[in-house]
C-alpha atoms as a PDB file:
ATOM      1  CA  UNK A   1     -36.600  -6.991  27.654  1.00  0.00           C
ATOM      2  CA  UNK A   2     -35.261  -3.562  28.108  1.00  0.00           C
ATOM      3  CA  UNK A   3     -36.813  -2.489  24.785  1.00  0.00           C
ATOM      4  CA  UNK A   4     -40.060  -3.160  26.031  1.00  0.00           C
ATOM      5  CA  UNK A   5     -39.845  -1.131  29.151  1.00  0.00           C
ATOM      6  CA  UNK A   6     -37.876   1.821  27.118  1.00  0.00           C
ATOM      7  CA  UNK A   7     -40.015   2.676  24.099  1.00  0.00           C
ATOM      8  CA  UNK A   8     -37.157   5.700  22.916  1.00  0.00           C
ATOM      9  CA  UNK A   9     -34.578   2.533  23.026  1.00  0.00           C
ATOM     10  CA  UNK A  10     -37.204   0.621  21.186  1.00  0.00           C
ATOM     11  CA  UNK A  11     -37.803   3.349  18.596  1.00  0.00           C
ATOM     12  CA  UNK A  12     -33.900   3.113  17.764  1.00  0.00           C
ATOM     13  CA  UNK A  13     -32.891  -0.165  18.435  1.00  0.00           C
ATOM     14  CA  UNK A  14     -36.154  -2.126  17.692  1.00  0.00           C
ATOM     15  CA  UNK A  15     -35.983  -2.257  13.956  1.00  0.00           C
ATOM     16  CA  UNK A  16     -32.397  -4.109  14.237  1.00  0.00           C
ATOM     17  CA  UNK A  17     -32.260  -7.628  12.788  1.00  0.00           C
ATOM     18  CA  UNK A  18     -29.055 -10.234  12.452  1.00  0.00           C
ATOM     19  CA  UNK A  19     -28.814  -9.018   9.094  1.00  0.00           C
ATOM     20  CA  UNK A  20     -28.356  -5.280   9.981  1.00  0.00           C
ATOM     21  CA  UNK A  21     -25.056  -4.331   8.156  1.00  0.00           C
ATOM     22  CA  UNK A  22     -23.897  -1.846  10.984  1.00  0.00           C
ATOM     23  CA  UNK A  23     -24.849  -3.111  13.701  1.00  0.00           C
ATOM     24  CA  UNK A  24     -23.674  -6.753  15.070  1.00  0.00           C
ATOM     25  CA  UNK A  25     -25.585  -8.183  18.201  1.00  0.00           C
ATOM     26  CA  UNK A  26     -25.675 -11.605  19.895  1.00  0.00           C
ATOM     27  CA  UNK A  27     -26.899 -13.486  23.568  1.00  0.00           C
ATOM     28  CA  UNK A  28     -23.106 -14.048  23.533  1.00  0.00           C
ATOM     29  CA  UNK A  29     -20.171 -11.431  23.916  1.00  0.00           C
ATOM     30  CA  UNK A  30     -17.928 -13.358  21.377  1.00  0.00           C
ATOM     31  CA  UNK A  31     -20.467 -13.987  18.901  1.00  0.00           C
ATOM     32  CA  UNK A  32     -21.541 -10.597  18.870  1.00  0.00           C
ATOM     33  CA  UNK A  33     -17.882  -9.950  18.112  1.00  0.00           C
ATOM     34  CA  UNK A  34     -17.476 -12.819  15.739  1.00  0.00           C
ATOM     35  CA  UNK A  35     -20.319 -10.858  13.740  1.00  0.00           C
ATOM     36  CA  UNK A  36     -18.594  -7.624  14.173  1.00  0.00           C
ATOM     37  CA  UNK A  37     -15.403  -9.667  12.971  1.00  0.00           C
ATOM     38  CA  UNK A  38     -13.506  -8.604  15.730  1.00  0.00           C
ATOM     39  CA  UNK A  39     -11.494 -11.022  17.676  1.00  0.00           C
ATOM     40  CA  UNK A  40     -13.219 -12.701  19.831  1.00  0.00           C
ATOM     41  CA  UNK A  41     -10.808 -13.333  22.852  1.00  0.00           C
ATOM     42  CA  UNK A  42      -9.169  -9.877  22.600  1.00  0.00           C
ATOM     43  CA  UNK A  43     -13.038  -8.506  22.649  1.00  0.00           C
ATOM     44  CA  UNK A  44     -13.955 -10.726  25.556  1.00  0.00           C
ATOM     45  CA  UNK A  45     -10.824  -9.888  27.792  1.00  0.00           C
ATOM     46  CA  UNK A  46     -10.872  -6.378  27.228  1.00  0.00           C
ATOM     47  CA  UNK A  47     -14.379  -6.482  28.145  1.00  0.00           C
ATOM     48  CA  UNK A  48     -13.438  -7.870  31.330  1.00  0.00           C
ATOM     49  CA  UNK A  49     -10.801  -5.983  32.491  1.00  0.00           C
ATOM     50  CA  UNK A  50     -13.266  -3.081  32.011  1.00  0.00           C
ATOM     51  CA  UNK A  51     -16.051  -4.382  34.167  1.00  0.00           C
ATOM     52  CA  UNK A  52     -13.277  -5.448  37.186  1.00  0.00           C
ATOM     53  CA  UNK A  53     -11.965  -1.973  36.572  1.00  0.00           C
ATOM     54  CA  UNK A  54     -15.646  -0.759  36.662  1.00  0.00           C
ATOM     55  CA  UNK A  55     -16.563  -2.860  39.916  1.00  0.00           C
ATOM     56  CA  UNK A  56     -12.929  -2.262  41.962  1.00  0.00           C
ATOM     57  CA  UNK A  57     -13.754   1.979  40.724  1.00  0.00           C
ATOM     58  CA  UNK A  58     -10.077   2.347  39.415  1.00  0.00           C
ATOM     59  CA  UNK A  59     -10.532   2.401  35.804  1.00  0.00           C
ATOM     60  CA  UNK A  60      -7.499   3.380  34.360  1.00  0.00           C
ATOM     61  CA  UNK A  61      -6.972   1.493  31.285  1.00  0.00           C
ATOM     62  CA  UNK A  62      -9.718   3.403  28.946  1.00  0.00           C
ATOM     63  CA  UNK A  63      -9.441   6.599  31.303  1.00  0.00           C
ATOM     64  CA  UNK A  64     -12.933   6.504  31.497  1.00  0.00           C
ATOM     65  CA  UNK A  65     -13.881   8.344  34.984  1.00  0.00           C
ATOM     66  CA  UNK A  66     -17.815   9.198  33.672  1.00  0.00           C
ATOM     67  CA  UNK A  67     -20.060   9.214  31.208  1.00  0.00           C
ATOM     68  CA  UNK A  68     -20.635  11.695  28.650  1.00  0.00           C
ATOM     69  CA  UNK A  69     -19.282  15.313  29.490  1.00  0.00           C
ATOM     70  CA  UNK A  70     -18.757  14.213  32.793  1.00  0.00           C
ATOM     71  CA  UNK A  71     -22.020  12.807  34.051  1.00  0.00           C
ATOM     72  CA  UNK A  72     -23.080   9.716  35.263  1.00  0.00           C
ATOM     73  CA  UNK A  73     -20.601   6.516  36.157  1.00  0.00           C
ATOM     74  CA  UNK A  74     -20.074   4.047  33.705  1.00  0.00           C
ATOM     75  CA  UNK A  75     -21.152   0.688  34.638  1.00  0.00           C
ATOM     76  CA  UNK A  76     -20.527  -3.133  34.111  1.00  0.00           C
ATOM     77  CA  UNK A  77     -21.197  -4.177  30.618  1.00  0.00           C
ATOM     78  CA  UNK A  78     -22.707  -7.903  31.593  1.00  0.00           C
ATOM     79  CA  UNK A  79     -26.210  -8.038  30.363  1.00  0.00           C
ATOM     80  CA  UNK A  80     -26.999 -10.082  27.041  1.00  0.00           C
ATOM     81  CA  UNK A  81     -27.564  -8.879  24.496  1.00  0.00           C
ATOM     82  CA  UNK A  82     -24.377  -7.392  22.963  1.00  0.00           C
ATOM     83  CA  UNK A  83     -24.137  -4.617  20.601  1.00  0.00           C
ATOM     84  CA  UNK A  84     -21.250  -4.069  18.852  1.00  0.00           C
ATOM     85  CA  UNK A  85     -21.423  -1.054  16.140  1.00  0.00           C
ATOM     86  CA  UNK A  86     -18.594   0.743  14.273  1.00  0.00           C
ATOM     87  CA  UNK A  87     -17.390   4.215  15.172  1.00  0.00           C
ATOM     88  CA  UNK A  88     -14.924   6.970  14.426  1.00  0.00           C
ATOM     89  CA  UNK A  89     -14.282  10.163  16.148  1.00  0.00           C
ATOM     90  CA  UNK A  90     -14.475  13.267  14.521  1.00  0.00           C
ATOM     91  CA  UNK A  91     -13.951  16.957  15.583  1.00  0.00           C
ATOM     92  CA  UNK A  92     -17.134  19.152  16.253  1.00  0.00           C
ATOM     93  CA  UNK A  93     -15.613  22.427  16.948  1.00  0.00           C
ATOM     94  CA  UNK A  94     -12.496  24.186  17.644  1.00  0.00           C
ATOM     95  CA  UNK A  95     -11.342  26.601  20.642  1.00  0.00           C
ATOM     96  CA  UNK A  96      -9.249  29.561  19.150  1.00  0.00           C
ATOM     97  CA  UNK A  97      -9.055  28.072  15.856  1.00  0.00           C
ATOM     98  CA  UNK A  98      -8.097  30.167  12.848  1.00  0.00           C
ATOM     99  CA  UNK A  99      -7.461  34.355  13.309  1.00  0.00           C
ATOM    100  CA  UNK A 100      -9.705  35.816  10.488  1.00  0.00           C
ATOM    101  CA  UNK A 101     -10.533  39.735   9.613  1.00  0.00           C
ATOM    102  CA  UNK A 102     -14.157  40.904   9.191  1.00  0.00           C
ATOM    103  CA  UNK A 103     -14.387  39.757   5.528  1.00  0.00           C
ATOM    104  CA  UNK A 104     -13.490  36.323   6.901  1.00  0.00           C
ATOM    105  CA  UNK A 105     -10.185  36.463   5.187  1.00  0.00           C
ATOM    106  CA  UNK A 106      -7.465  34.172   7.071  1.00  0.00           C
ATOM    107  CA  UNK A 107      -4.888  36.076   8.362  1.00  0.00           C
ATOM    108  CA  UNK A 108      -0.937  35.274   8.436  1.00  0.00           C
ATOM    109  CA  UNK A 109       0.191  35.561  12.438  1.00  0.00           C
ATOM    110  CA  UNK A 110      -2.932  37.429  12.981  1.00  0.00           C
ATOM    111  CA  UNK A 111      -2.044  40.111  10.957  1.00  0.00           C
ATOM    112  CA  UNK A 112      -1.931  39.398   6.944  1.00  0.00           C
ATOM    113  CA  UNK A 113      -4.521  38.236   4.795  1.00  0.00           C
ATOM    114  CA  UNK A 114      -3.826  35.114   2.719  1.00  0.00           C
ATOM    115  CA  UNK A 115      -4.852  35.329  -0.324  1.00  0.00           C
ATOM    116  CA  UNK A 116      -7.892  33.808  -1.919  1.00  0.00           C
ATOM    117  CA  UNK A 117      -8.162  31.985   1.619  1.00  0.00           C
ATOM    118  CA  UNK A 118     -11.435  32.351   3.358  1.00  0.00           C
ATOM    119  CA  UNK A 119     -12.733  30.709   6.415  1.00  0.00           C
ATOM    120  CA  UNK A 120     -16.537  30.681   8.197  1.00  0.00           C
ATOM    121  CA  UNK A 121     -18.139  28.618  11.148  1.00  0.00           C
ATOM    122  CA  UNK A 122     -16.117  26.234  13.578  1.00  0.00           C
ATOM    123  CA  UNK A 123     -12.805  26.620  12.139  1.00  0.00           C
ATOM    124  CA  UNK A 124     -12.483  30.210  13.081  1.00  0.00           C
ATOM    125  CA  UNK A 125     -11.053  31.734  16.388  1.00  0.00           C
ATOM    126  CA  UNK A 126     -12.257  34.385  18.778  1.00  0.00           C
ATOM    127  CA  UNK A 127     -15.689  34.210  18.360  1.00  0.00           C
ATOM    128  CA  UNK A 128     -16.101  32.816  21.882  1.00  0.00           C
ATOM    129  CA  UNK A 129     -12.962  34.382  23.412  1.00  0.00           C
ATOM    130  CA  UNK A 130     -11.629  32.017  25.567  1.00  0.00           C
ATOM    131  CA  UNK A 131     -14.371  29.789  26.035  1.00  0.00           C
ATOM    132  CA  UNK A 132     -16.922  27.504  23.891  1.00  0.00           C
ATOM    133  CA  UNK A 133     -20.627  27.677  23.780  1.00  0.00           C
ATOM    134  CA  UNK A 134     -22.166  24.695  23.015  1.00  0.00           C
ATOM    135  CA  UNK A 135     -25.543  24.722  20.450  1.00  0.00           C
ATOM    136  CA  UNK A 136     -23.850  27.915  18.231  1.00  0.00           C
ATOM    137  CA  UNK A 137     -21.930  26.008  15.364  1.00  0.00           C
ATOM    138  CA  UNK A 138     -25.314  26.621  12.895  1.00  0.00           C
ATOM    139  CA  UNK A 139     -25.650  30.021  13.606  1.00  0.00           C
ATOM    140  CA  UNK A 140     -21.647  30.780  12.773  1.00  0.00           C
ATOM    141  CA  UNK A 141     -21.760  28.919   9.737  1.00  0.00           C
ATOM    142  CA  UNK A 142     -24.250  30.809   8.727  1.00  0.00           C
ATOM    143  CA  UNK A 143     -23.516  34.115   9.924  1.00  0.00           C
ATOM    144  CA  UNK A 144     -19.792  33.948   8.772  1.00  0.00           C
ATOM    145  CA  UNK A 145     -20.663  31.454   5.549  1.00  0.00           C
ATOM    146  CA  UNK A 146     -22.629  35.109   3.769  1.00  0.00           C
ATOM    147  CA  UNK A 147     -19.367  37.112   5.088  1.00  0.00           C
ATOM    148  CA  UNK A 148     -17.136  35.061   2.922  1.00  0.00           C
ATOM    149  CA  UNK A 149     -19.847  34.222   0.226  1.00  0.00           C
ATOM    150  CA  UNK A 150     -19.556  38.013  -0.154  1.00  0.00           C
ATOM    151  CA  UNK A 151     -16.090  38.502   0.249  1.00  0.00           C
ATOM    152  CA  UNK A 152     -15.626  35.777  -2.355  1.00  0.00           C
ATOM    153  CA  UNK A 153     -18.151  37.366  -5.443  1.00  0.00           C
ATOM    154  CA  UNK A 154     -16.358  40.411  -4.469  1.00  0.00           C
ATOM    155  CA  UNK A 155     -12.898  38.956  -4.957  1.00  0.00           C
ATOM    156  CA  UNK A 156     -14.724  36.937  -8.395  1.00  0.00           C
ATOM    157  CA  UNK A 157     -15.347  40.716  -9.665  1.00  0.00           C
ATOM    158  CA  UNK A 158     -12.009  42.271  -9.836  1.00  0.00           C
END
């Protein structure tokens, strides 16, 4: 039903049959994780503890106090049907990563180069100062991914 009334949702979610191989839905919470091949009591209890958590507004066991980037408040997962899909975490950027020179050479306590050791885009420090901008990660790997192309052929030619 919501698919209908969302057509983004429906763009995403609408091609998604039983047979999709990373994505597992069902009418029921512990088929959907039967499909998933999760546990199915484990799934269903944890489920709702969260929603009682969710509905009493002391959620404490998944510290989850928002949404994303702290927006919105999560809500009650009770409406059929479940979606269950695989995920990992993963690191998108770093504040004050590594301390590099202007041929993007790592440095050794700030000060040394390493040799041979090169680094461009997210890993590197102090391009923000203490902060993060958001959006940017393209335009460092770029930027920084010539420095150290050139600072490698240059090391290539002695």
């Amino acid at each position: 039903m919501q698919l209908q009334n969302r057509p983004p949702e429906k763009r995403l979610f609408g091609h998604i049959t039983q047979d999709s191989k990373h994505i597992y839905f069902a009418e029921d919470l512990s088929e959907a994780a039967r499909r998933a091949g999760l546990n199915p009591e484990n799934t269903v209890r944890t489920i709702q503890n969260y929603n009682q958590s969710i509905k009493t507004g002391k959620e404490v066991s998944f510290k989850r106090l928002s949404l994303s980037g702290a927006f919105g408040t999560p809500v009650p997962i009770e409406k059929a049907p479940f979606y269950i899909m695989p995920a990992t975490c993963g690191i998108m950027g770093t504040y004050c990563g590594i301390r590099v020179n202007a041929k993007t050479q790592v440095l050794i306590q700030g000060k040394h180069p390493v040799k041979n050791l090169l680094a461009a885009g997210e890993i590197m420090g102090g391009v923000h100062g203490a902060n993060f901008t958001p959006g940017c990660g393209f335009g460092k790997a770029l930027a920084f991914g010539r420095a150290a192309g050139e600072t490698a052929a240059g090391v290539l030619a002695i």
